[in-house]
PDB file of N, CA and C in Angstrom:
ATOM      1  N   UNK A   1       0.837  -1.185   0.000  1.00  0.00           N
ATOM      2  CA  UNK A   1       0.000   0.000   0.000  1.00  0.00           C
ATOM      3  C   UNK A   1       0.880   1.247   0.000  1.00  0.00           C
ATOM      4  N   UNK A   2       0.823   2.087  -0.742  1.00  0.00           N
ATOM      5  CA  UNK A   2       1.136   3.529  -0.809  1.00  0.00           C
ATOM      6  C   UNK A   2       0.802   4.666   0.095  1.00  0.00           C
ATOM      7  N   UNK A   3       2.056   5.153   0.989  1.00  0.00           N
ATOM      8  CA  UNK A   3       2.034   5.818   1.789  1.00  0.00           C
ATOM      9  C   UNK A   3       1.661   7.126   1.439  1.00  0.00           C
ATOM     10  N   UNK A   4       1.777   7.744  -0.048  1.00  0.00           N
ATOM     11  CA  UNK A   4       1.423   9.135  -0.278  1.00  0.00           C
ATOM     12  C   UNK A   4       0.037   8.314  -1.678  1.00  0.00           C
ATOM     13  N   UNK A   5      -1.033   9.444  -1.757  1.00  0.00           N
ATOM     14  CA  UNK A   5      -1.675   9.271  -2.875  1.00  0.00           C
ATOM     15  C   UNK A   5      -1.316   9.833  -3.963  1.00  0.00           C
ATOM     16  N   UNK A   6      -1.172   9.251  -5.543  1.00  0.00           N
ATOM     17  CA  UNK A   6      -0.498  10.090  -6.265  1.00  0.00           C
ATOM     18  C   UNK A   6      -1.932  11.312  -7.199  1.00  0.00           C
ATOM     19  N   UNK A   7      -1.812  12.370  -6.567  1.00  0.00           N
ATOM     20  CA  UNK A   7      -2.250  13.515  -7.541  1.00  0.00           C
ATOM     21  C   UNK A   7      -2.684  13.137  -8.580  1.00  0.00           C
ATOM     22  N   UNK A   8      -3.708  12.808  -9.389  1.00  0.00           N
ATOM     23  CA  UNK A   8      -3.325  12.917 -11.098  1.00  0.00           C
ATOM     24  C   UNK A   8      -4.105  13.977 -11.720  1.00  0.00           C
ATOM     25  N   UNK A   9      -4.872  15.083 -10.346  1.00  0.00           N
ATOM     26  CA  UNK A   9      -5.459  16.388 -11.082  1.00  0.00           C
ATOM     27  C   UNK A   9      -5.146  17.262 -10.134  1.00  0.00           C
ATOM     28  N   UNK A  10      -4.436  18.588 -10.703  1.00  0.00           N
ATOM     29  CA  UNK A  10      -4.598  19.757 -10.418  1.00  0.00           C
ATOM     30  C   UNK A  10      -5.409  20.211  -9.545  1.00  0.00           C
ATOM     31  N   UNK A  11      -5.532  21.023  -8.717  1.00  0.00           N
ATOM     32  CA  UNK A  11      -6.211  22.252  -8.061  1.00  0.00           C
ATOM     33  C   UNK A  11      -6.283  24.106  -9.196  1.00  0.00           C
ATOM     34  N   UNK A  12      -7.451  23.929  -9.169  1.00  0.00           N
ATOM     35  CA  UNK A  12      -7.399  25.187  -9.767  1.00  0.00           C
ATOM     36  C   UNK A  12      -7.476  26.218  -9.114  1.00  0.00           C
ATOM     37  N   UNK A  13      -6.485  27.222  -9.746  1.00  0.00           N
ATOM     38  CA  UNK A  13      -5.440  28.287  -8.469  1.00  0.00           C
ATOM     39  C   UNK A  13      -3.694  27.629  -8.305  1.00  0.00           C
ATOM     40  N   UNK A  14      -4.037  26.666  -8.401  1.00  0.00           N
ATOM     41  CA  UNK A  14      -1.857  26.555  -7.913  1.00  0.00           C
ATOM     42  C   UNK A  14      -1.583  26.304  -9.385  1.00  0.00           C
ATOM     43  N   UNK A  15      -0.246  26.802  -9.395  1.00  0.00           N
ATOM     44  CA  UNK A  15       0.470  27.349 -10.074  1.00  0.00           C
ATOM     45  C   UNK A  15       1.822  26.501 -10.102  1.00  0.00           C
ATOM     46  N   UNK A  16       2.576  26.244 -11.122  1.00  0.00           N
ATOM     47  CA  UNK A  16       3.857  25.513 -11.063  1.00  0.00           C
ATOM     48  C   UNK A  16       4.668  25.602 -12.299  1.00  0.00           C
ATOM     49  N   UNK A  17       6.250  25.715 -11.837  1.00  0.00           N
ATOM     50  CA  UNK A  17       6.909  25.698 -13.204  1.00  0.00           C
ATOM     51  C   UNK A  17       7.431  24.440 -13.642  1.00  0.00           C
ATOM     52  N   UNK A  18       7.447  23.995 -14.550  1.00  0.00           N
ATOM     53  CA  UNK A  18       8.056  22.982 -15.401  1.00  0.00           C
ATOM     54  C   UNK A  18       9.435  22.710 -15.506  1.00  0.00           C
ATOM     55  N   UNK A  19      10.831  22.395 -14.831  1.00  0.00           N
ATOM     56  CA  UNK A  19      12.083  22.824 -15.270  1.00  0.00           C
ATOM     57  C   UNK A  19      12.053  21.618 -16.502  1.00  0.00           C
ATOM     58  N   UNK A  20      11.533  21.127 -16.504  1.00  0.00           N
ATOM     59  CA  UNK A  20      11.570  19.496 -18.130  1.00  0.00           C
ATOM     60  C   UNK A  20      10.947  20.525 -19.237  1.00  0.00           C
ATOM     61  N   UNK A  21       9.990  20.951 -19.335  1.00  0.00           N
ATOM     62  CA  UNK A  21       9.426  21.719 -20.407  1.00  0.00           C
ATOM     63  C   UNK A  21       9.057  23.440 -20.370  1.00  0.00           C
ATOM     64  N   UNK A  22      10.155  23.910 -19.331  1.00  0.00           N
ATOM     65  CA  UNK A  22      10.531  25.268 -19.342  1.00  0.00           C
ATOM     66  C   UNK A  22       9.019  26.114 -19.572  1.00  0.00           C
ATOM     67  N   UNK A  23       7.642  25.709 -18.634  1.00  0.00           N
ATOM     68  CA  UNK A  23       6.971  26.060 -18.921  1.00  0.00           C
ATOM     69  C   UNK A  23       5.524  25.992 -17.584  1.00  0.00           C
ATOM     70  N   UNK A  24       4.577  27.254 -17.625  1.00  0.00           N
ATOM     71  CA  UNK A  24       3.626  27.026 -16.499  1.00  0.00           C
ATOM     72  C   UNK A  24       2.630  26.391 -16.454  1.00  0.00           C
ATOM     73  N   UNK A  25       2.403  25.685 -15.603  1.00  0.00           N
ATOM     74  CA  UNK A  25       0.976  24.592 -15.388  1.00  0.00           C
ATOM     75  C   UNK A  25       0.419  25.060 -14.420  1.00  0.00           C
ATOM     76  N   UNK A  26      -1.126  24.971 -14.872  1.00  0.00           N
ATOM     77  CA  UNK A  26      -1.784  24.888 -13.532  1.00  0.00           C
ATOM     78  C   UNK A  26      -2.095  23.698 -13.283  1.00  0.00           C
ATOM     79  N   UNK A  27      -1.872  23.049 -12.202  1.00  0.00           N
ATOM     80  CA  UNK A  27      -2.548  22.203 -11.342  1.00  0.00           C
ATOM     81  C   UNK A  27      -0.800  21.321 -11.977  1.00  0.00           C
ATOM     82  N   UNK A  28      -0.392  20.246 -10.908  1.00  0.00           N
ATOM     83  CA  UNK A  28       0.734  19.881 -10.997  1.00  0.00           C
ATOM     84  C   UNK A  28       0.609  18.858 -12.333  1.00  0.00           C
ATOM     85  N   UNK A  29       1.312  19.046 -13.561  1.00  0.00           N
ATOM     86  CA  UNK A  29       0.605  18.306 -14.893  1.00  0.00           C
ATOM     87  C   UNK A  29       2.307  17.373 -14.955  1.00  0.00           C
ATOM     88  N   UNK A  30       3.210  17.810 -14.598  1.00  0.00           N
ATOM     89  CA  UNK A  30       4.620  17.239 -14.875  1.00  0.00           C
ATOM     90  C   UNK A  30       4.913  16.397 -12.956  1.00  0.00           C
ATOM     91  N   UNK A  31       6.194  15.167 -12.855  1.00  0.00           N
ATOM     92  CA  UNK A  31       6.201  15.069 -11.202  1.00  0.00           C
ATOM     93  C   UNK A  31       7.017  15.965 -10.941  1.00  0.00           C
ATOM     94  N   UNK A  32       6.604  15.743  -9.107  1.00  0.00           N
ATOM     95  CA  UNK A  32       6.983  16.993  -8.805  1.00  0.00           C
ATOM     96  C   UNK A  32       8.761  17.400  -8.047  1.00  0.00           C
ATOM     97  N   UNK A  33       9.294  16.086  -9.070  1.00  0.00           N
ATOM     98  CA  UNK A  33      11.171  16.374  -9.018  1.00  0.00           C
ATOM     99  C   UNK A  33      11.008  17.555 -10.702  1.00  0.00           C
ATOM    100  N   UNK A  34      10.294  17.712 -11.182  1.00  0.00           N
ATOM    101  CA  UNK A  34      10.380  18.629 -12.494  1.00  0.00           C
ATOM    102  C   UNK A  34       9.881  19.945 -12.288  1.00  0.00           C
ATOM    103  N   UNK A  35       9.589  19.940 -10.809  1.00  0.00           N
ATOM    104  CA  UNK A  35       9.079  21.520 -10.997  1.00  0.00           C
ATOM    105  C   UNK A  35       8.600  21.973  -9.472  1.00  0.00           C
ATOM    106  N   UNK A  36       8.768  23.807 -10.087  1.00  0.00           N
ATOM    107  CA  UNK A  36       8.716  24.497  -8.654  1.00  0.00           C
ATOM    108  C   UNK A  36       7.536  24.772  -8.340  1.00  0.00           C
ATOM    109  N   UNK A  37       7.197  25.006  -6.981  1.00  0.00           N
ATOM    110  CA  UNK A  37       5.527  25.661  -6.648  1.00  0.00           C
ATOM    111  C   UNK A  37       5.420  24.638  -5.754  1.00  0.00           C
ATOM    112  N   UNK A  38       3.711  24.922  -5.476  1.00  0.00           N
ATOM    113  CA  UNK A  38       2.744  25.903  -5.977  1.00  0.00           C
ATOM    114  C   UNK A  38       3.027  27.474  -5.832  1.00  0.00           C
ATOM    115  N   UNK A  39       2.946  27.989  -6.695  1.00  0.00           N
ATOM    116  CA  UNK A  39       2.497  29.388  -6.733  1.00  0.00           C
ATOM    117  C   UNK A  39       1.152  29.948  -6.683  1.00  0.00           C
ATOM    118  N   UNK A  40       0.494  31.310  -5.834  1.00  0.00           N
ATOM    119  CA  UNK A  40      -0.548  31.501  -5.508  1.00  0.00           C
ATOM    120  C   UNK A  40      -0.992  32.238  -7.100  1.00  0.00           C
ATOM    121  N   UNK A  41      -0.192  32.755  -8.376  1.00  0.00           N
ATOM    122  CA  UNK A  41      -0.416  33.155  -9.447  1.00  0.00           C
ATOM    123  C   UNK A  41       0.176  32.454 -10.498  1.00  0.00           C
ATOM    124  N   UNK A  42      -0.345  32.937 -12.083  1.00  0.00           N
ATOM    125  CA  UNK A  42       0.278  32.553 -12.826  1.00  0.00           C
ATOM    126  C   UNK A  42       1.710  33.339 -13.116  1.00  0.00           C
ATOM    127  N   UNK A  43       1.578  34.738 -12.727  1.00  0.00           N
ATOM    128  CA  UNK A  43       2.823  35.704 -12.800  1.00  0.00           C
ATOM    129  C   UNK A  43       3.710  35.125 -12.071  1.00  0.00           C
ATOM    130  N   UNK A  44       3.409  35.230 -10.653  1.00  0.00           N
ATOM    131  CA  UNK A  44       4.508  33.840  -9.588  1.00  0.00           C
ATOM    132  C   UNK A  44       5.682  33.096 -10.047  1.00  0.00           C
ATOM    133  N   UNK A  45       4.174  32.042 -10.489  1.00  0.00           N
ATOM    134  CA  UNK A  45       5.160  31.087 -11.821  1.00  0.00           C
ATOM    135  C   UNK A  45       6.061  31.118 -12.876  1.00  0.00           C
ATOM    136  N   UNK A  46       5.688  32.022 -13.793  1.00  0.00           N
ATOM    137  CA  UNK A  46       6.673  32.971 -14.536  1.00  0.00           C
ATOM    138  C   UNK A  46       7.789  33.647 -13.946  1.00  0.00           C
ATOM    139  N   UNK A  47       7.961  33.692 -12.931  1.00  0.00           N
ATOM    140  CA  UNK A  47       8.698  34.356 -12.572  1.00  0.00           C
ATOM    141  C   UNK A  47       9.646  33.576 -11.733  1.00  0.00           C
ATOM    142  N   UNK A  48       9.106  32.021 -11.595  1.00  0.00           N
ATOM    143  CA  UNK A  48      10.304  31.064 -10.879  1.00  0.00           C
ATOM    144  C   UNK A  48      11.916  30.843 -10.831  1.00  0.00           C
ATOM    145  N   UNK A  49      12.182  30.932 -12.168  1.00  0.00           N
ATOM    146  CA  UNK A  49      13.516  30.921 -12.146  1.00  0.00           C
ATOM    147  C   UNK A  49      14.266  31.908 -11.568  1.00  0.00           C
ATOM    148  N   UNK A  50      13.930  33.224 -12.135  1.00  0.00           N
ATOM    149  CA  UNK A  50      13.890  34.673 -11.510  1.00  0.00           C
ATOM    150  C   UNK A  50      14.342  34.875  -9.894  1.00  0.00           C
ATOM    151  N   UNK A  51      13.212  34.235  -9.592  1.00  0.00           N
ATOM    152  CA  UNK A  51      12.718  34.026  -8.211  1.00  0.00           C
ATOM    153  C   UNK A  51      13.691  33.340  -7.419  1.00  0.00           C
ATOM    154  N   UNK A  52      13.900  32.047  -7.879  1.00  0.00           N
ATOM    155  CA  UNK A  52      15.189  31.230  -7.708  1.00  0.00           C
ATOM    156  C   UNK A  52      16.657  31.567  -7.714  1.00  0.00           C
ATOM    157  N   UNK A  53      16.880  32.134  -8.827  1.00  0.00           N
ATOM    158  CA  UNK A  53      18.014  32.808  -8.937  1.00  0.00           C
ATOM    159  C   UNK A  53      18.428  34.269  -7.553  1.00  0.00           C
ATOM    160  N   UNK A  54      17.930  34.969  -7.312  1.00  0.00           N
ATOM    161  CA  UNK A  54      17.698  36.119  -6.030  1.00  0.00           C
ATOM    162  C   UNK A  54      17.825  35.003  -5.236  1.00  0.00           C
ATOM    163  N   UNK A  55      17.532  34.050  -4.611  1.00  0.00           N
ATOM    164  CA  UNK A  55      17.244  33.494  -3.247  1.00  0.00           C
ATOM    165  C   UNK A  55      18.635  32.857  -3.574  1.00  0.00           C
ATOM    166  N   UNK A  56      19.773  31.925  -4.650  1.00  0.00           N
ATOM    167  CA  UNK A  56      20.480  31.434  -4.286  1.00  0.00           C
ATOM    168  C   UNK A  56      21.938  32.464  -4.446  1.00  0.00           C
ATOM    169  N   UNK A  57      21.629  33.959  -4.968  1.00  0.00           N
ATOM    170  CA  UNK A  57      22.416  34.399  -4.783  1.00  0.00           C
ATOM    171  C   UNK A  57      22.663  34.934  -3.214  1.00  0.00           C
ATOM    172  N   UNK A  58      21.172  35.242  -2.641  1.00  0.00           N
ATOM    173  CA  UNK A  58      20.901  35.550  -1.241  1.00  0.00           C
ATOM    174  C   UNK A  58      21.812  34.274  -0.035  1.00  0.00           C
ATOM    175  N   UNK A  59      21.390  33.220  -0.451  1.00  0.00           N
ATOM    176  CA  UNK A  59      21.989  32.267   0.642  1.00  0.00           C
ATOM    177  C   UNK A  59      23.582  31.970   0.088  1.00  0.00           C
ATOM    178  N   UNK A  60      23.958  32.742  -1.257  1.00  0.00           N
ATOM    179  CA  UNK A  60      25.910  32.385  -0.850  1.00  0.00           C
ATOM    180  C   UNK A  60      26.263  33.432  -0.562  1.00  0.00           C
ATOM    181  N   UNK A  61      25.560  34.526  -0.353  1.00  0.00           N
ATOM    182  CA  UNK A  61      26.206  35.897   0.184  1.00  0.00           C
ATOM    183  C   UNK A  61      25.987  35.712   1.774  1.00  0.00           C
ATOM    184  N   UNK A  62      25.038  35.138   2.182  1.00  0.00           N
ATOM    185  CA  UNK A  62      24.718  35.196   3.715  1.00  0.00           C
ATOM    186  C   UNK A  62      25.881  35.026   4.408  1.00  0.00           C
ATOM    187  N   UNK A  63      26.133  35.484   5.312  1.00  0.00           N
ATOM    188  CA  UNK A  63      27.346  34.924   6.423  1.00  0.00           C
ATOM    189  C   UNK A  63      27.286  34.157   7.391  1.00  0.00           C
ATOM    190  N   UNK A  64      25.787  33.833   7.319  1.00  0.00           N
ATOM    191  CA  UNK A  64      25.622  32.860   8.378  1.00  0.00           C
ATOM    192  C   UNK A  64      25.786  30.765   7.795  1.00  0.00           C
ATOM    193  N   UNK A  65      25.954  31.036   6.134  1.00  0.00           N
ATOM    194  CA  UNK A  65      26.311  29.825   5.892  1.00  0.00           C
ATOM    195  C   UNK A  65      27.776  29.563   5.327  1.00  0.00           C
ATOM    196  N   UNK A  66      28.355  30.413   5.684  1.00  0.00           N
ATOM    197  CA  UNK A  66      29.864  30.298   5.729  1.00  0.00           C
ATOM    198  C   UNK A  66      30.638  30.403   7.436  1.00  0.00           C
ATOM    199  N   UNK A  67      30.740  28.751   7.577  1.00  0.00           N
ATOM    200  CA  UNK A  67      31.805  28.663   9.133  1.00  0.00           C
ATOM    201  C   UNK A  67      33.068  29.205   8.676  1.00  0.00           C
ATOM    202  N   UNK A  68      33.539  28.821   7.849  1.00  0.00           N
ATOM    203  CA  UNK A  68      35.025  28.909   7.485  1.00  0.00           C
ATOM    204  C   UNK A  68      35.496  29.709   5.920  1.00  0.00           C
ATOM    205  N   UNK A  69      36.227  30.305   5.872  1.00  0.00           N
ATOM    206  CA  UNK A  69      36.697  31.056   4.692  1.00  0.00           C
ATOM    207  C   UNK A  69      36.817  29.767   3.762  1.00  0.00           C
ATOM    208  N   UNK A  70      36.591  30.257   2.523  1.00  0.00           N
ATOM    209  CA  UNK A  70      36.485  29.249   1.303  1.00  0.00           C
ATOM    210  C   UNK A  70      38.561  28.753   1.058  1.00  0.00           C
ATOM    211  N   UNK A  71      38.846  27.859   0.774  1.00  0.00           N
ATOM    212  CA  UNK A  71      40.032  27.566   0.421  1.00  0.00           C
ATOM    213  C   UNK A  71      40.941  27.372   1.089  1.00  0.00           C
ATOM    214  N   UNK A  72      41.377  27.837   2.806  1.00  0.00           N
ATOM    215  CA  UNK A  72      41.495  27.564   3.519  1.00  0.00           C
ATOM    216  C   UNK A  72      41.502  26.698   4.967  1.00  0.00           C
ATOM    217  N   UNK A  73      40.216  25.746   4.767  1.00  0.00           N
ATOM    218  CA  UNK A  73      40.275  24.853   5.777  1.00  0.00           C
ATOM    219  C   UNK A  73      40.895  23.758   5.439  1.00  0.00           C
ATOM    220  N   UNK A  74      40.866  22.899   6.858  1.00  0.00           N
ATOM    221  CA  UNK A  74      41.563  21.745   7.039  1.00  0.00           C
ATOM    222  C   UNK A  74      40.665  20.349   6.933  1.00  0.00           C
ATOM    223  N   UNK A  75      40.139  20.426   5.695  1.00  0.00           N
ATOM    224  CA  UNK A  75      39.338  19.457   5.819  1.00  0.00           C
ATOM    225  C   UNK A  75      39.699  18.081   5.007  1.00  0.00           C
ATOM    226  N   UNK A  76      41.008  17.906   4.920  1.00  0.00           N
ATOM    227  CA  UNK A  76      41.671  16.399   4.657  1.00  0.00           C
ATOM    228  C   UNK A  76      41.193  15.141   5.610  1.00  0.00           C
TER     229      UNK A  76
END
């Protein structure tokens, strides 16, 4: 028996991007290792990568996820 049920329709209202077919769905139409969301819009969605991109430049600038200076540790 299957511990999760698998989806095979959408909710109308969520929103999701496609990274397999570079493209927005409503209701989850691709699985969901292929894509980001839900988003509460379709603009949202469009705007995932975008979106993505700001947040992972945000977490390598942070200083709170750097213990140690890059190139320098002793980690042999």
């Amino acid at each position: 028996m299957a511990l999760f049920k698998k989806r095979t329709a959408g909710k109308p209202g969520e929103w999701y991007y496609c990274l397999q077919h570079k493209k927005v769905e409503e209701g989850p139409e691709c699985p969901a290792k292929d894509r980001f969301g839900p988003y509460a819009s379709r603009e949202e969605a469009t705007q995932a990568m975008e979106t993505a991109r700001e947040r992972n430049l945000e977490w390598e600038n942070d200083p709170r996820w750097h213990d140690a200076p890059r190139g320098g540790g002793d980690d042999a």
